[in-house]
C-alpha atoms as a PDB file:
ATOM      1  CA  UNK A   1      89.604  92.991  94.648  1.00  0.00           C
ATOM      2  CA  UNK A   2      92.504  93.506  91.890  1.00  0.00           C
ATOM      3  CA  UNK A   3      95.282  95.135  92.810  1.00  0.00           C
ATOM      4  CA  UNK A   4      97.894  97.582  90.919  1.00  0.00           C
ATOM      5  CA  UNK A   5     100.673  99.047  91.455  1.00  0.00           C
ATOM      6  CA  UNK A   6     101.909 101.988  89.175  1.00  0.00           C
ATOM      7  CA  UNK A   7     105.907 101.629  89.184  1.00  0.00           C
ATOM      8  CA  UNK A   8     108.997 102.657  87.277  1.00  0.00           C
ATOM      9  CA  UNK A   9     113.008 102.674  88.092  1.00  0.00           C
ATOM     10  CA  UNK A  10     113.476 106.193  86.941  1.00  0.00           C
ATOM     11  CA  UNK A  11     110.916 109.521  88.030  1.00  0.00           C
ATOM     12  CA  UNK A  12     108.881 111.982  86.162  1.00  0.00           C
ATOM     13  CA  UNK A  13     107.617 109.076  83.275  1.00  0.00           C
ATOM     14  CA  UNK A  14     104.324 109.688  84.594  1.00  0.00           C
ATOM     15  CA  UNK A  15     103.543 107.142  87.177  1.00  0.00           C
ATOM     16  CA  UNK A  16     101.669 109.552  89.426  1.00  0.00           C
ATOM     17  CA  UNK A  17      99.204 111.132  86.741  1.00  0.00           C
ATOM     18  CA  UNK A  18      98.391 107.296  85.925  1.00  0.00           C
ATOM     19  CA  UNK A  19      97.967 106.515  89.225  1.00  0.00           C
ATOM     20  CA  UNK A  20      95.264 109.638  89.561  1.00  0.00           C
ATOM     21  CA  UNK A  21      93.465 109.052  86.527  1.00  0.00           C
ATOM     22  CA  UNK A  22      92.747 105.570  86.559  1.00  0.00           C
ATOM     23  CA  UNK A  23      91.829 106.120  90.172  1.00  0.00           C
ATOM     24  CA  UNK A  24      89.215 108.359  89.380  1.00  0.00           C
ATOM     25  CA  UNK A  25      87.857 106.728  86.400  1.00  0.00           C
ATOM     26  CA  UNK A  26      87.620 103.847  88.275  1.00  0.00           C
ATOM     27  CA  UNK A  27      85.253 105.275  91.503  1.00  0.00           C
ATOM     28  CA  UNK A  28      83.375 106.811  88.634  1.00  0.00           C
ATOM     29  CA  UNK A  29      82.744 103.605  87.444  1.00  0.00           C
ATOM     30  CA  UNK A  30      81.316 103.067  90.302  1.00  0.00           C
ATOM     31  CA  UNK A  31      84.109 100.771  91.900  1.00  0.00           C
ATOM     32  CA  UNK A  32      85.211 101.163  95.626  1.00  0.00           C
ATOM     33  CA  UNK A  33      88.522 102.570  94.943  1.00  0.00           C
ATOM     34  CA  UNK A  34      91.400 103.323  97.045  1.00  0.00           C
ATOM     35  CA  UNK A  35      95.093 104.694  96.122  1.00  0.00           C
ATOM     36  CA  UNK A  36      97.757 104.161  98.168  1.00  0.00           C
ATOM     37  CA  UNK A  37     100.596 106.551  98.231  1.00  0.00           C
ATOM     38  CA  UNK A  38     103.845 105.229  98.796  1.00  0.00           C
ATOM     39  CA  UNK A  39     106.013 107.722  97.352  1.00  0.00           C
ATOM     40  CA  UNK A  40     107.805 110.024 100.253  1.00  0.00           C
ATOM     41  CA  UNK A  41     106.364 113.013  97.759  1.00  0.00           C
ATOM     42  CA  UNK A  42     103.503 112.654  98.385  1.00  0.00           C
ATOM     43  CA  UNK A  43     102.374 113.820  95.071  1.00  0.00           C
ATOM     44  CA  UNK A  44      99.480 111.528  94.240  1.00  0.00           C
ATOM     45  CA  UNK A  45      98.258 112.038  98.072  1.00  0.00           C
ATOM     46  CA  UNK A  46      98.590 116.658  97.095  1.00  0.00           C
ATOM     47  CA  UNK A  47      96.314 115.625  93.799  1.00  0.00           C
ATOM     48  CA  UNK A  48      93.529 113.983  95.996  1.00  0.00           C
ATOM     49  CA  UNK A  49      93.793 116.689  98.820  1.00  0.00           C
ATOM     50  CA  UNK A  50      94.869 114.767 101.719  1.00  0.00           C
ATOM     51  CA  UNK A  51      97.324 114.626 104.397  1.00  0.00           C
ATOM     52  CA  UNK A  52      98.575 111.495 107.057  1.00  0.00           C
ATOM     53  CA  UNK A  53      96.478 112.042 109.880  1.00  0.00           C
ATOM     54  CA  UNK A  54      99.371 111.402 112.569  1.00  0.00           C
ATOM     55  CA  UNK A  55     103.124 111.589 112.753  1.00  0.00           C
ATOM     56  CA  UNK A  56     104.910 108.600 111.327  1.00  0.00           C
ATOM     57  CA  UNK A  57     101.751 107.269 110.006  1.00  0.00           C
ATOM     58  CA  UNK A  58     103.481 105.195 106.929  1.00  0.00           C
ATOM     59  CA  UNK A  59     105.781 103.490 109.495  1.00  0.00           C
ATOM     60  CA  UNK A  60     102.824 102.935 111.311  1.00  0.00           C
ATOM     61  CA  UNK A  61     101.240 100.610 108.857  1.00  0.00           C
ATOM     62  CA  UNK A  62     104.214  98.614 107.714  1.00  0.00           C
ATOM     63  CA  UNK A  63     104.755  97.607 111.308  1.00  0.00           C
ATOM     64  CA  UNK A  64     100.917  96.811 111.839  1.00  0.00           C
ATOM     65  CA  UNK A  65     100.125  99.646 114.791  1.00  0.00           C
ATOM     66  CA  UNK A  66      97.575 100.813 112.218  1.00  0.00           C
ATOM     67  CA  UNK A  67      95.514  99.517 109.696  1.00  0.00           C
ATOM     68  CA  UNK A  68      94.852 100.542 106.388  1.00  0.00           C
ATOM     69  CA  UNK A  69      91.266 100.549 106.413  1.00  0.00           C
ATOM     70  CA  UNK A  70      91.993 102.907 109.674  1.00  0.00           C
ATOM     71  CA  UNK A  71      94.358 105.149 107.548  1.00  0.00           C
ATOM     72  CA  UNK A  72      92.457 105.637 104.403  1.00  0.00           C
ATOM     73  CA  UNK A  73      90.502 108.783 103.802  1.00  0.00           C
ATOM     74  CA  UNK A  74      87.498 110.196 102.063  1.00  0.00           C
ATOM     75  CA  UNK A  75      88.326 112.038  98.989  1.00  0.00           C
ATOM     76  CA  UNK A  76      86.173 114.929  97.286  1.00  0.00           C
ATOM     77  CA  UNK A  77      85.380 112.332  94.491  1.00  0.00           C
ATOM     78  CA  UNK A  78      82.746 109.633  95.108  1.00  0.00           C
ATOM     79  CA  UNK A  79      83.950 105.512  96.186  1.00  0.00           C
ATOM     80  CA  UNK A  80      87.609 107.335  95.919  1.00  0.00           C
ATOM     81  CA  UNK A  81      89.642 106.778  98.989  1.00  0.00           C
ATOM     82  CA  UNK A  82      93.647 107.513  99.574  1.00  0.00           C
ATOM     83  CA  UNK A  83      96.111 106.393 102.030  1.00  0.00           C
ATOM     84  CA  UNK A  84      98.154 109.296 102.136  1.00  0.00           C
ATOM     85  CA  UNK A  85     102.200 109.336 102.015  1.00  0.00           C
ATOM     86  CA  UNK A  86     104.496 110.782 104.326  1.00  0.00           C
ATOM     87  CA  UNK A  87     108.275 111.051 105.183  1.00  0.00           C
ATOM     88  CA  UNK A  88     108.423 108.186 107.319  1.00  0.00           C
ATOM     89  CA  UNK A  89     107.652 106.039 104.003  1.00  0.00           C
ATOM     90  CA  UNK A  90     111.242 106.925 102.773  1.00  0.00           C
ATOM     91  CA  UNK A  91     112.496 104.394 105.640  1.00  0.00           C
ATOM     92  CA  UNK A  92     110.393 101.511 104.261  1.00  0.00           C
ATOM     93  CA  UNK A  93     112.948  99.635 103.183  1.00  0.00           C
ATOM     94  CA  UNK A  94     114.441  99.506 106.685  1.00  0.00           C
ATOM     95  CA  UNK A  95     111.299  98.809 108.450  1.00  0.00           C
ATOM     96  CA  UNK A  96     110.465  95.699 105.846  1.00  0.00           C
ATOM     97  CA  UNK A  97     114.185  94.206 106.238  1.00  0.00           C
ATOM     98  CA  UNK A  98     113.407  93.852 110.305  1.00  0.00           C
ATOM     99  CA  UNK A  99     110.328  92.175 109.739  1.00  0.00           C
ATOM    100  CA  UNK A 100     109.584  88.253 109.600  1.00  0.00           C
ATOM    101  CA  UNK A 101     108.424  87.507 105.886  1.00  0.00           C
ATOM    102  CA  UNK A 102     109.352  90.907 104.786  1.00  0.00           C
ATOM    103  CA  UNK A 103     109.163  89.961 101.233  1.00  0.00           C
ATOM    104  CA  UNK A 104     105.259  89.648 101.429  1.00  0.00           C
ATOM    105  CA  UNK A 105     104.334  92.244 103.908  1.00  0.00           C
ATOM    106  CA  UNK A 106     102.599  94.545 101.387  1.00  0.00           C
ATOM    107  CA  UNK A 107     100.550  92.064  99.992  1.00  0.00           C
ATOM    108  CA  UNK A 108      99.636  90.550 103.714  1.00  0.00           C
ATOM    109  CA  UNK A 109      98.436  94.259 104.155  1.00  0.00           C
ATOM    110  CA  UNK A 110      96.637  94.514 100.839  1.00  0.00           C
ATOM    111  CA  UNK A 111      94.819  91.364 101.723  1.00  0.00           C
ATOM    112  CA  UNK A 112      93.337  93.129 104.502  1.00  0.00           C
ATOM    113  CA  UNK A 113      91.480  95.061 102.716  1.00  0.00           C
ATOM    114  CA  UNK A 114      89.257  93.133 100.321  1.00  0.00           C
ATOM    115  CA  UNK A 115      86.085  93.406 102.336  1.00  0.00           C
ATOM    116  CA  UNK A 116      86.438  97.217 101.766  1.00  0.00           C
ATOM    117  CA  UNK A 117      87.497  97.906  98.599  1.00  0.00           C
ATOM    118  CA  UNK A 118      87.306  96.089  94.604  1.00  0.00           C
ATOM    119  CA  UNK A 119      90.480  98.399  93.328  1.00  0.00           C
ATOM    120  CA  UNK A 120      93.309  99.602  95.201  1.00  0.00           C
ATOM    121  CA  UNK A 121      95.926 101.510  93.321  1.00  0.00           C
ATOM    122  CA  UNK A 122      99.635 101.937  94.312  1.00  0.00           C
ATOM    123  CA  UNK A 123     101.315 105.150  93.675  1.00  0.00           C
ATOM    124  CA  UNK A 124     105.561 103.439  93.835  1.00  0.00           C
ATOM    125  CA  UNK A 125     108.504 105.723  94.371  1.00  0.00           C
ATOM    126  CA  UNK A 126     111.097 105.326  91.790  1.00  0.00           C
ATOM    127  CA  UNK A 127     114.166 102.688  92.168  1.00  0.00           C
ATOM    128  CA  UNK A 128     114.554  98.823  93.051  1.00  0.00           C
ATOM    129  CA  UNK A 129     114.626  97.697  96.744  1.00  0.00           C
ATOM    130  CA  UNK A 130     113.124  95.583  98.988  1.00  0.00           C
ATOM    131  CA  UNK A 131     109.919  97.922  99.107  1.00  0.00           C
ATOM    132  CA  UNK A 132     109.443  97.416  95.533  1.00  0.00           C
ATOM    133  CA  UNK A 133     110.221  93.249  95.878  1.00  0.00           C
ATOM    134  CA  UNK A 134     107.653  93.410  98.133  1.00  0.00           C
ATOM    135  CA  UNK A 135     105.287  95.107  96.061  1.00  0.00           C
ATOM    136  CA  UNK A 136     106.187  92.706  93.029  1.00  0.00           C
ATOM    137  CA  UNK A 137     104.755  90.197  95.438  1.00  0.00           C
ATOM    138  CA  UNK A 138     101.517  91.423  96.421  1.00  0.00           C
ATOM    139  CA  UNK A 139     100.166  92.808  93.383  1.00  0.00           C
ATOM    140  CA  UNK A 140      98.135  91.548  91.038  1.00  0.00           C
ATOM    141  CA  UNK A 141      99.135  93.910  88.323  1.00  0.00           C
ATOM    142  CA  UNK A 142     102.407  95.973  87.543  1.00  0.00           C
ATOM    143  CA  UNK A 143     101.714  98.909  85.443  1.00  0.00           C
ATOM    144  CA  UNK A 144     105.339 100.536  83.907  1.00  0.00           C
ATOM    145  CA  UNK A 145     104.816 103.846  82.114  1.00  0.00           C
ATOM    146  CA  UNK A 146     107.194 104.601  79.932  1.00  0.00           C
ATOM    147  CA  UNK A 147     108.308 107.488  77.804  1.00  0.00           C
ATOM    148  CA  UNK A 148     109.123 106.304  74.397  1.00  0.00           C
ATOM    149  CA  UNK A 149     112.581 106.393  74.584  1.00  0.00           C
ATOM    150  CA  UNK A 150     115.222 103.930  74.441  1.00  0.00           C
ATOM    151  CA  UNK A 151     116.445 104.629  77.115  1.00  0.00           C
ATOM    152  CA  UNK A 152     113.242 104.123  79.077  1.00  0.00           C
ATOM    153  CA  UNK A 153     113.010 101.154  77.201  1.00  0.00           C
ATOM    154  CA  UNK A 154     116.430 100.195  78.544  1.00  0.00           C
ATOM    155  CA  UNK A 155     114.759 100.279  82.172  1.00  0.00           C
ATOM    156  CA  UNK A 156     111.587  98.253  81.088  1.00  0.00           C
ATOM    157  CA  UNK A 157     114.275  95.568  80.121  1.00  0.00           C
ATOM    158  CA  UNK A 158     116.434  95.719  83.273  1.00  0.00           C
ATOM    159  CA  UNK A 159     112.977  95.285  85.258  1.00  0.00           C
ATOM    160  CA  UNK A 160     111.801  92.035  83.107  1.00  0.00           C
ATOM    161  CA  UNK A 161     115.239  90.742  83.798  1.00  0.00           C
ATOM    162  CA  UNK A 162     114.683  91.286  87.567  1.00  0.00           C
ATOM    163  CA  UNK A 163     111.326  89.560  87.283  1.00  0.00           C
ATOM    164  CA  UNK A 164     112.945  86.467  85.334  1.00  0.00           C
ATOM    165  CA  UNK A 165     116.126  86.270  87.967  1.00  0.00           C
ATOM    166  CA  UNK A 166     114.165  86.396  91.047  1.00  0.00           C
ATOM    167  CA  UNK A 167     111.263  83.967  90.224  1.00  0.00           C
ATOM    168  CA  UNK A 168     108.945  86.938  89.782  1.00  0.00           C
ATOM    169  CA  UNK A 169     105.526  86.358  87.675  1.00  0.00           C
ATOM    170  CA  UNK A 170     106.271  88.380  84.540  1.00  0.00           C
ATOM    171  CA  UNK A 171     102.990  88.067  83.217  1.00  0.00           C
ATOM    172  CA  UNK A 172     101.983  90.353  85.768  1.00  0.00           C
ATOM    173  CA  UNK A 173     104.714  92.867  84.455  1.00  0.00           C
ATOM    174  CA  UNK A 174     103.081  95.725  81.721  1.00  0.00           C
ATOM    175  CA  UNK A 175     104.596  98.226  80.002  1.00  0.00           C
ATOM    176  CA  UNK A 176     102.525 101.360  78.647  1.00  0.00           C
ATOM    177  CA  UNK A 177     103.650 104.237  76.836  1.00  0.00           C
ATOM    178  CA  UNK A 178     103.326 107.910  78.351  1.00  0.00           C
ATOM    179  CA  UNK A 179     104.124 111.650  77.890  1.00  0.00           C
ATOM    180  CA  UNK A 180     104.211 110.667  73.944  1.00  0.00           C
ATOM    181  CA  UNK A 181     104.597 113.055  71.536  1.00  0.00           C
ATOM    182  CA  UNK A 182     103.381 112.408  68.427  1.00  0.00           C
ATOM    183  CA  UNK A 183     105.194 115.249  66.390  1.00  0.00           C
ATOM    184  CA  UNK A 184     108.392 112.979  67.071  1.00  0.00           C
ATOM    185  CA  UNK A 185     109.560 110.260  65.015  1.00  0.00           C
ATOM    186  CA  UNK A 186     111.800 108.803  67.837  1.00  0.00           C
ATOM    187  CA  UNK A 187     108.568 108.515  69.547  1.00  0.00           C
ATOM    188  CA  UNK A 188     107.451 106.534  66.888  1.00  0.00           C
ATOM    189  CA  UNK A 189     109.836 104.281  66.183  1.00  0.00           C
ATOM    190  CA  UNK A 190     110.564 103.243  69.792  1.00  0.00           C
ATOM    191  CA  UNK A 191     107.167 102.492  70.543  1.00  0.00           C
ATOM    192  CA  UNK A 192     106.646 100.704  66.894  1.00  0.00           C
ATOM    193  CA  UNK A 193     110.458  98.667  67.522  1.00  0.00           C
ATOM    194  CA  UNK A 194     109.101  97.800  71.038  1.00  0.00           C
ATOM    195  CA  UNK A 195     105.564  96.316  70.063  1.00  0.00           C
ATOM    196  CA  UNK A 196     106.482  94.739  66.826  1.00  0.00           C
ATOM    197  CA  UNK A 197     108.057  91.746  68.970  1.00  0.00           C
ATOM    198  CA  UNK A 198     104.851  91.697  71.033  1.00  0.00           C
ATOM    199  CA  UNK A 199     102.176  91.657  69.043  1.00  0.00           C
END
């Protein structure tokens, strides 16, 4: 099973739309996929047509009264699953903090799961907290969209710092480009200045 997690600090560079795509490419590859919504939006969980079956349901799974495999659902699309998002998910960060190894409770959870599954997708609200740390952990893959900008660049660079200060695997770290438009030269030039180092 590999795991990914789609993630930025900032909203609206296009995490969600990732998240979707390479879902769906993947089940139509053939692979038993499943996203995971874990934005309070909700908007990769709208995409796939599906709602939390029950009241609280994302506090539900962080504190292990349900399981994933019992809270992902059937999409319309073939070996595509979703755990759907929900309000409760905006409290996440409280609900990890009063938890014993709360640093590596999403990726206990996403262990669960590799009997079932070989790709599960994260959908990540925007910011940094312990939510995110915890995600970090337990993924096998971060995947950073970015809009080729320096200041989006600016964010890729405070999350590689983050990585390096906290002992976090940056090798696991990736930074793609998104929402480009090629009629602009700043576009360009960003995304030329930021592989040239790289490559």
């Amino acid at each position: 099973m590999v795991t990914l997690a789609f993630y930025n600090l900032k909203g609206g560079v296009g995490k969600t739309a990732s998240t979707i795509n390479l879902a769906y490419l993947s089940a139509k590859a053939g692979y038993n996929t499943l996203v995971w919504d874990l934005d309070p939006q909700g908007s990769a969980s709208f995409y796939l047509g599906a709602e939390a079956q029950m009241k609280n349901e994302s506090k539900k799974l962080l504190s292990n009264e349900l399981s994933l495999a019992e809270a992902a659902i059937p999409t319309a699309y073939p070996n595509l699953s979703v755990i759907p998002a929900d309000l409760s998910a905006r409290n996440a960060d409280l609900l990890l903090s009063e938890l014993k190894q709360s640093k590596k409770r999403i990726g206990q959870l996403l262990q669960t799961l590799k009997k079932d599954y070989d790709v599960v997708i994260l959908d990540c609200p925007p910011g940094i907290s312990l939510l995110h740390e915890n995600i970090f952990h337990g993924c096998d893959w971060v995947l950073m969209p970015n809009i080729p900008t320096t200041l989006s660049i600016r964010s890729y660079e405070t999350v590689a710092d983050y990585f390096k200060e906290n002992g976090l695997d940056l090798s696991k770290l990736k930074c793609f480009f998104s929402m480009v438009d090629h009629r602009k030269n700043l576009h360009h030039e960003t995304m030329q200045s930021f592989y040239k180092d790289k490559v």
